[in-house]
N, C-alpha and C. Protein backbone atom coordinates (compact mmCIF):
# COMPACT_ATOMS: atom_id res chain seq x y z
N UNK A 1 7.97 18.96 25.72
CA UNK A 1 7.79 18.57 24.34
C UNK A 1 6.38 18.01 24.17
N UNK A 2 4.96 18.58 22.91
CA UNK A 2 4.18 17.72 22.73
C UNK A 2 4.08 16.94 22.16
N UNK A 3 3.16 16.13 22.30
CA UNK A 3 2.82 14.70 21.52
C UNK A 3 3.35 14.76 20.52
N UNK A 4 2.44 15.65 19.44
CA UNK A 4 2.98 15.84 18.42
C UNK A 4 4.95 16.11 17.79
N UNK A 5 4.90 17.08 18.93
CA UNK A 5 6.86 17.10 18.60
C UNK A 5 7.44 15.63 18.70
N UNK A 6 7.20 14.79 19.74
CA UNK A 6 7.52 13.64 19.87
C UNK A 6 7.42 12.98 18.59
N UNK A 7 6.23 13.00 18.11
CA UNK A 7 5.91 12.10 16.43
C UNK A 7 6.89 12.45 15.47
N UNK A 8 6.84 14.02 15.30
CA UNK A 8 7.64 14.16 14.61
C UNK A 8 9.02 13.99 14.46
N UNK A 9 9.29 13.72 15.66
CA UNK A 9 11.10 13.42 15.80
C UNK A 9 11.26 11.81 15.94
N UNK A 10 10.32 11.16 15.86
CA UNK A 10 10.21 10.01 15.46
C UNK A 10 10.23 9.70 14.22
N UNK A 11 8.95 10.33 13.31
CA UNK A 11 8.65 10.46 12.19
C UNK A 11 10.74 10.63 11.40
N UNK A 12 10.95 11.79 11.85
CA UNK A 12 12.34 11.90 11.09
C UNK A 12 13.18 10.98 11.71
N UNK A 13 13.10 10.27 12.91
CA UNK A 13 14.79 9.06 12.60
C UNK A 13 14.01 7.83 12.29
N UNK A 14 12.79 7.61 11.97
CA UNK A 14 12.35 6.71 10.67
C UNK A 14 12.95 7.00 9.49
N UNK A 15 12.56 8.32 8.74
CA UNK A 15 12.98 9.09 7.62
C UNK A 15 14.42 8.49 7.64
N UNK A 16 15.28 8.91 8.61
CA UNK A 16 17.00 8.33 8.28
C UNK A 16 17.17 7.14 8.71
N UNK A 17 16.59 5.99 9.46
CA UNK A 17 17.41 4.66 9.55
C UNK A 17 16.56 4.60 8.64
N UNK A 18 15.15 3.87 8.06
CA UNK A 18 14.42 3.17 7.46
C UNK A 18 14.83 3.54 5.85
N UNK A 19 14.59 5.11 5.46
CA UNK A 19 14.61 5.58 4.41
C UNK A 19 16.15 5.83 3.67
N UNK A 20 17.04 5.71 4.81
CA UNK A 20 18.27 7.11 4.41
C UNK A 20 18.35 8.59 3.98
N UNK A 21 17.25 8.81 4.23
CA UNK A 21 16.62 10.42 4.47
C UNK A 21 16.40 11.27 5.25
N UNK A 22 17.45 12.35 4.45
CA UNK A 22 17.33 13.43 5.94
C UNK A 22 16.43 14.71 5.61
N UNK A 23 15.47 14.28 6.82
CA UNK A 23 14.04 15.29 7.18
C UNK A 23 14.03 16.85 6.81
N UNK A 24 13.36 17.11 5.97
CA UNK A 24 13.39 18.23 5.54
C UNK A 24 12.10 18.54 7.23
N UNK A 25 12.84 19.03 8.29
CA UNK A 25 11.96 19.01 9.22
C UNK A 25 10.72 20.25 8.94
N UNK A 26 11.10 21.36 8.41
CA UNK A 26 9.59 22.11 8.48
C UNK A 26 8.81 21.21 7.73
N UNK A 27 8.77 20.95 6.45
CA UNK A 27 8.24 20.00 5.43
C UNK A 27 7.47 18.59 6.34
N UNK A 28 8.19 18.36 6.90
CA UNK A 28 7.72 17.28 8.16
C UNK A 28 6.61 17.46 8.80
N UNK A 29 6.80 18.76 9.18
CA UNK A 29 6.01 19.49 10.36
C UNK A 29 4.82 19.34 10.05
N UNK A 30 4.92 20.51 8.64
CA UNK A 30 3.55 20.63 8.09
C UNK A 30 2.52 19.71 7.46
N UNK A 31 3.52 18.24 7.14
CA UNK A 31 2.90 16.69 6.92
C UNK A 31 2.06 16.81 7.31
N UNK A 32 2.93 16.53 8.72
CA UNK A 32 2.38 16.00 10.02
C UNK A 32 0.89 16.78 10.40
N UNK A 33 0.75 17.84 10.93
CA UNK A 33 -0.29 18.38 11.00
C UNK A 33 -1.59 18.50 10.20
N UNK A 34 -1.08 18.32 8.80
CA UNK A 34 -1.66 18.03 7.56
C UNK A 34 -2.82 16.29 7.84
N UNK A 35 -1.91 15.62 8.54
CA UNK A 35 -2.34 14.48 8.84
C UNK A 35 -3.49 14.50 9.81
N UNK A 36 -3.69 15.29 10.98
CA UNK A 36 -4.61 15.63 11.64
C UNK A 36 -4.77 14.38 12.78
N UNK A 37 -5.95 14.65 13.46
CA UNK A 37 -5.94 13.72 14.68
C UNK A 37 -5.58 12.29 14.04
N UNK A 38 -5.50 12.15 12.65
CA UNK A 38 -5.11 10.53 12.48
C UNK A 38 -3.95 10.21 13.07
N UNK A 39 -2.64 10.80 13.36
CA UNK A 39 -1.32 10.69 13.78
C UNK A 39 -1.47 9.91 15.33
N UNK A 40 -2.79 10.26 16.24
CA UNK A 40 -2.64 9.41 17.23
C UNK A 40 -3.16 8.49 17.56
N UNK A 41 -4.08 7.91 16.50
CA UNK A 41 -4.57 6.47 16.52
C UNK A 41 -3.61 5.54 15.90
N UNK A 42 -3.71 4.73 16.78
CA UNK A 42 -2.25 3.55 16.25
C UNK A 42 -2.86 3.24 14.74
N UNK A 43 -3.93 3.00 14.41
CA UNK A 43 -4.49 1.90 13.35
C UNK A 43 -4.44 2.87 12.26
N UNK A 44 -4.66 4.07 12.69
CA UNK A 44 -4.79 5.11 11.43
C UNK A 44 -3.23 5.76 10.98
N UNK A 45 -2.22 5.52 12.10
CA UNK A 45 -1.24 6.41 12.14
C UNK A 45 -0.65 5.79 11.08
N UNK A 46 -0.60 4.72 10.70
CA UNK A 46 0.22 3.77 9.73
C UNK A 46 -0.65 3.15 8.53
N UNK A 47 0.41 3.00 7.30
CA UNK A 47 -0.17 2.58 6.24
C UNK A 47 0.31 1.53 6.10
N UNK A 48 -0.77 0.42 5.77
CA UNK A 48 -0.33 -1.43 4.97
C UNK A 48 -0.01 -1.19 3.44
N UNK A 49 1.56 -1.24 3.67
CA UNK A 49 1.66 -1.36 2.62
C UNK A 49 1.33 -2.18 1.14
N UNK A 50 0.45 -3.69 2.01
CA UNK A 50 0.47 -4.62 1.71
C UNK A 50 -0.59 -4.97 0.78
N UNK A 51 -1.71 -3.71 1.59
CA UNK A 51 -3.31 -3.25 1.86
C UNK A 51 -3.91 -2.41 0.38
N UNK A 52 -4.20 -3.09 -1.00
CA UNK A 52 -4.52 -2.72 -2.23
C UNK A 52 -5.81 -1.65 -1.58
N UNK A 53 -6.78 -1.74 -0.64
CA UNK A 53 -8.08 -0.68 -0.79
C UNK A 53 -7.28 0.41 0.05
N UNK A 54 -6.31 0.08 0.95
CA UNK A 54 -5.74 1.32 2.35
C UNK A 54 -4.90 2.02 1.09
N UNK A 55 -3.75 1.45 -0.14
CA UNK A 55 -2.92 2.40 -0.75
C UNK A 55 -3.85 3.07 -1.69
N UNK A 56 -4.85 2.50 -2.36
CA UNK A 56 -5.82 3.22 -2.78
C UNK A 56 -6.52 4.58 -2.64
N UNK A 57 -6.87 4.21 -1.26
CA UNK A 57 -7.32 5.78 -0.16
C UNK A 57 -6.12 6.62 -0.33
N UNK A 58 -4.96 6.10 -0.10
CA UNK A 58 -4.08 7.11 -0.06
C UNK A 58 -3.83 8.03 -0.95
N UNK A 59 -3.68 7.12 -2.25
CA UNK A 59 -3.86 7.77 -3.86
C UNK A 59 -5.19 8.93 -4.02
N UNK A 60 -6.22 8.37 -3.48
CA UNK A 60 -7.12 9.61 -3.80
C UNK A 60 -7.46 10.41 -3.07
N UNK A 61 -7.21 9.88 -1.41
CA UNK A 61 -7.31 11.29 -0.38
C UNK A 61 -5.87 11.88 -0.56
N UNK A 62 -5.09 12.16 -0.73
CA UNK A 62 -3.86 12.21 -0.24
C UNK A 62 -2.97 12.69 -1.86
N UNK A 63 -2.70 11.93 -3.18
CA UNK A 63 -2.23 12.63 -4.17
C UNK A 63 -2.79 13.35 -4.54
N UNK A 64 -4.58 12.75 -4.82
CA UNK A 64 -5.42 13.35 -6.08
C UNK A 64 -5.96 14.81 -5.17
N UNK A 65 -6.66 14.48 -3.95
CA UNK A 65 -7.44 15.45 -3.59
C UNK A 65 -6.08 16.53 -2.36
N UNK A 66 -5.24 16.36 -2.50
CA UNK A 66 -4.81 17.28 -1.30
C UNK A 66 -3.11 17.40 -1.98
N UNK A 67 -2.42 16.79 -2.95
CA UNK A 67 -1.50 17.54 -3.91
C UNK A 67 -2.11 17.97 -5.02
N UNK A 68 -2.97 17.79 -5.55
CA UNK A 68 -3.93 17.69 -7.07
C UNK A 68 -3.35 17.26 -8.21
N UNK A 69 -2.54 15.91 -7.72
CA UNK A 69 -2.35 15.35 -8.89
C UNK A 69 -3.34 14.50 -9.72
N UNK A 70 -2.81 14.21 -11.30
CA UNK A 70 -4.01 14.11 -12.12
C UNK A 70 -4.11 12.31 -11.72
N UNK A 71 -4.78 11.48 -12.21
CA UNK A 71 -5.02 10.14 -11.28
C UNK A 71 -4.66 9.74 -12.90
N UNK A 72 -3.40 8.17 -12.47
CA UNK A 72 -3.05 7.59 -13.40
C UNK A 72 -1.53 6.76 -13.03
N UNK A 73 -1.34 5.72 -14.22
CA UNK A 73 -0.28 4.53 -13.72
C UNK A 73 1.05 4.92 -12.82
N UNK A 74 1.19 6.28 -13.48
CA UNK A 74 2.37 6.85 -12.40
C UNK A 74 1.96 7.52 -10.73
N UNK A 75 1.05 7.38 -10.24
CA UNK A 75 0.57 7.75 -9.22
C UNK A 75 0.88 6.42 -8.18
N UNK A 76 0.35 5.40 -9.11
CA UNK A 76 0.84 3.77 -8.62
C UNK A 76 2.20 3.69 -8.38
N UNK A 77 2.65 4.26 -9.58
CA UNK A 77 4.47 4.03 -9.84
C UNK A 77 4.96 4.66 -8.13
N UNK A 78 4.56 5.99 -8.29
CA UNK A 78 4.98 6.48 -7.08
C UNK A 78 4.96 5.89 -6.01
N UNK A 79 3.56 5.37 -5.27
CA UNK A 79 3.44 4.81 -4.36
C UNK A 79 3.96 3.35 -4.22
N UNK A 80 4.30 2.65 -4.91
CA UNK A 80 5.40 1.58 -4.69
C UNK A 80 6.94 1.73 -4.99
N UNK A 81 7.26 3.26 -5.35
CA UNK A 81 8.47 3.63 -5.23
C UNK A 81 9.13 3.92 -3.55
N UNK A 82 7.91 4.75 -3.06
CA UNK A 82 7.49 5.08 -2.02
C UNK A 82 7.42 3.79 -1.08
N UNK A 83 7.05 2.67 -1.25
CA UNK A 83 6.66 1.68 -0.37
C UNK A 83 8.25 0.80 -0.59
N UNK A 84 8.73 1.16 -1.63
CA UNK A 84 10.32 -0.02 -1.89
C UNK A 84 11.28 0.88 -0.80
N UNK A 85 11.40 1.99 -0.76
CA UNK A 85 12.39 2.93 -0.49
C UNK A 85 12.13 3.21 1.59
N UNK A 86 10.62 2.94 1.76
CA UNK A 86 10.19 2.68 3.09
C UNK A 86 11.04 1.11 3.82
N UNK A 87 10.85 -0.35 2.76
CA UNK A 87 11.21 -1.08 2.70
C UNK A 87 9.80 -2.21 3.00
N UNK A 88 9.49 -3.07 1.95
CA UNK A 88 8.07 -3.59 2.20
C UNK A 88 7.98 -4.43 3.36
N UNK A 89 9.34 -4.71 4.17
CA UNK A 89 9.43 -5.67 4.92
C UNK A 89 9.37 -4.87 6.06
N UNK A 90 9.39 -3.43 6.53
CA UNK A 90 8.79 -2.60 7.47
C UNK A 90 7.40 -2.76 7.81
N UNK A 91 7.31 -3.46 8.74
CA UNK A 91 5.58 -3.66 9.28
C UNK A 91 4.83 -2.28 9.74
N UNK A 92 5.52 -1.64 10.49
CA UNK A 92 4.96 -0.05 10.49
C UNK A 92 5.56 1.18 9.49
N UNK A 93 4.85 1.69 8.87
CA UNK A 93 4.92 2.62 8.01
C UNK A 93 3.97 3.78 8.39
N UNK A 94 4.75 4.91 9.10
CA UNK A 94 4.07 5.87 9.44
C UNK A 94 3.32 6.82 8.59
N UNK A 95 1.85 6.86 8.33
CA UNK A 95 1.24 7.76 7.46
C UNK A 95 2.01 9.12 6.96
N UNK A 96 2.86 9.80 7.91
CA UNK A 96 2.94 11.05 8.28
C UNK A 96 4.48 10.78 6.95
N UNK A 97 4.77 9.68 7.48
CA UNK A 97 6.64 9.26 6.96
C UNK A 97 5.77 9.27 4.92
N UNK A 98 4.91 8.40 5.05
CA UNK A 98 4.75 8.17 3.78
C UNK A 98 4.59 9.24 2.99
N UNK A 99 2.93 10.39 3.63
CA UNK A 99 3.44 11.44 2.96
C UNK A 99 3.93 12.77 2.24
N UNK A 100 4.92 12.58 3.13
CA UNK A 100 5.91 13.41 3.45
C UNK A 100 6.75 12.68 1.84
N UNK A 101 7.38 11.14 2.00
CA UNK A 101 8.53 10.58 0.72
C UNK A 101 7.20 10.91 -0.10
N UNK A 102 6.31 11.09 -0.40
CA UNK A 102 4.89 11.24 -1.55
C UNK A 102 5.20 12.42 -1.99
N UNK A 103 5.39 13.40 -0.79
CA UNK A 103 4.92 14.93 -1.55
C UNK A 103 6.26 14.87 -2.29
N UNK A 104 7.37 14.44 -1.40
CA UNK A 104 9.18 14.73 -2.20
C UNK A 104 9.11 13.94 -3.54
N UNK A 105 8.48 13.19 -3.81
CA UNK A 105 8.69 12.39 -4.90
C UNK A 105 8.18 12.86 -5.91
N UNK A 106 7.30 13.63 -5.93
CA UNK A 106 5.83 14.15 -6.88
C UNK A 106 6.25 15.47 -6.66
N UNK A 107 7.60 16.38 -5.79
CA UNK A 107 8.01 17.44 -6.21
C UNK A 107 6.95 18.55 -5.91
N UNK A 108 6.05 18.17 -5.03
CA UNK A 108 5.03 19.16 -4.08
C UNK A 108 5.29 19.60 -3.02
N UNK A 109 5.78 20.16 -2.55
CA UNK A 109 6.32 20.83 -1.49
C UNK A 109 5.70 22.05 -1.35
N UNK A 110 5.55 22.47 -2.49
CA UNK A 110 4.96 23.62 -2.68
C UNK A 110 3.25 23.67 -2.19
N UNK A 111 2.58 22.49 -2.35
CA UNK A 111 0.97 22.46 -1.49
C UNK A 111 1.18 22.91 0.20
N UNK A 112 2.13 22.82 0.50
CA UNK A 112 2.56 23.06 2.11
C UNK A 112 3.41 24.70 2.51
């Protein structure tokens, strides 16, 4: 099994204890890879949820520039729908986990 398979089967029994979500695993896959060498740096692999400039980046690398959504209050909405449903009291939040509940939420599946 590689690295990567490992993440990802991590990535999904996050998805079901943390989330109660069950892994749309290709959808996963292609996150994941989507995510790129960030998945194996500890510091990069995870998002602060806590972190107003880190959810920021996320909003514009990540909704605006790589789903092409249009930038605005519901983009926010999302990403703290996204961060309640992770659970804010989760200290690690896997980039790959986040988005992955991002693309499902915003109904993009289809960029992958």
């Amino acid at each position: 099994m590689s690295k990567r398979d490992e993440l990802i089967a991590k990535y999904a029994e996050d998805l079901k204890e943390k989330c109660g979500v069950s892994a749309d695993m290709d959808l996963l896959t292609k996150v994941t890879i989507g995510c790129g060498p960030s998945i194996y740096n500890a510091d990069a692999a995870t998002v602060s949820g806590s972190d107003e400039s880190e959810l920021a980046t996320v909003k514009t690398n990540f909704l605006i520039k790589k789903l092409g959504l249009k930038d605005g209050p519901e983009l926010d909405k999302g990403i703290d729908a996204v961060m309640e449903t992770y659970g804010k009291s989760n200290r690690n939040k896997y980039r790959a986990v986040v988005y992955y509940l991002l693309t499902k939420h915003f109904k993009k599946e289809s960029v992958y």
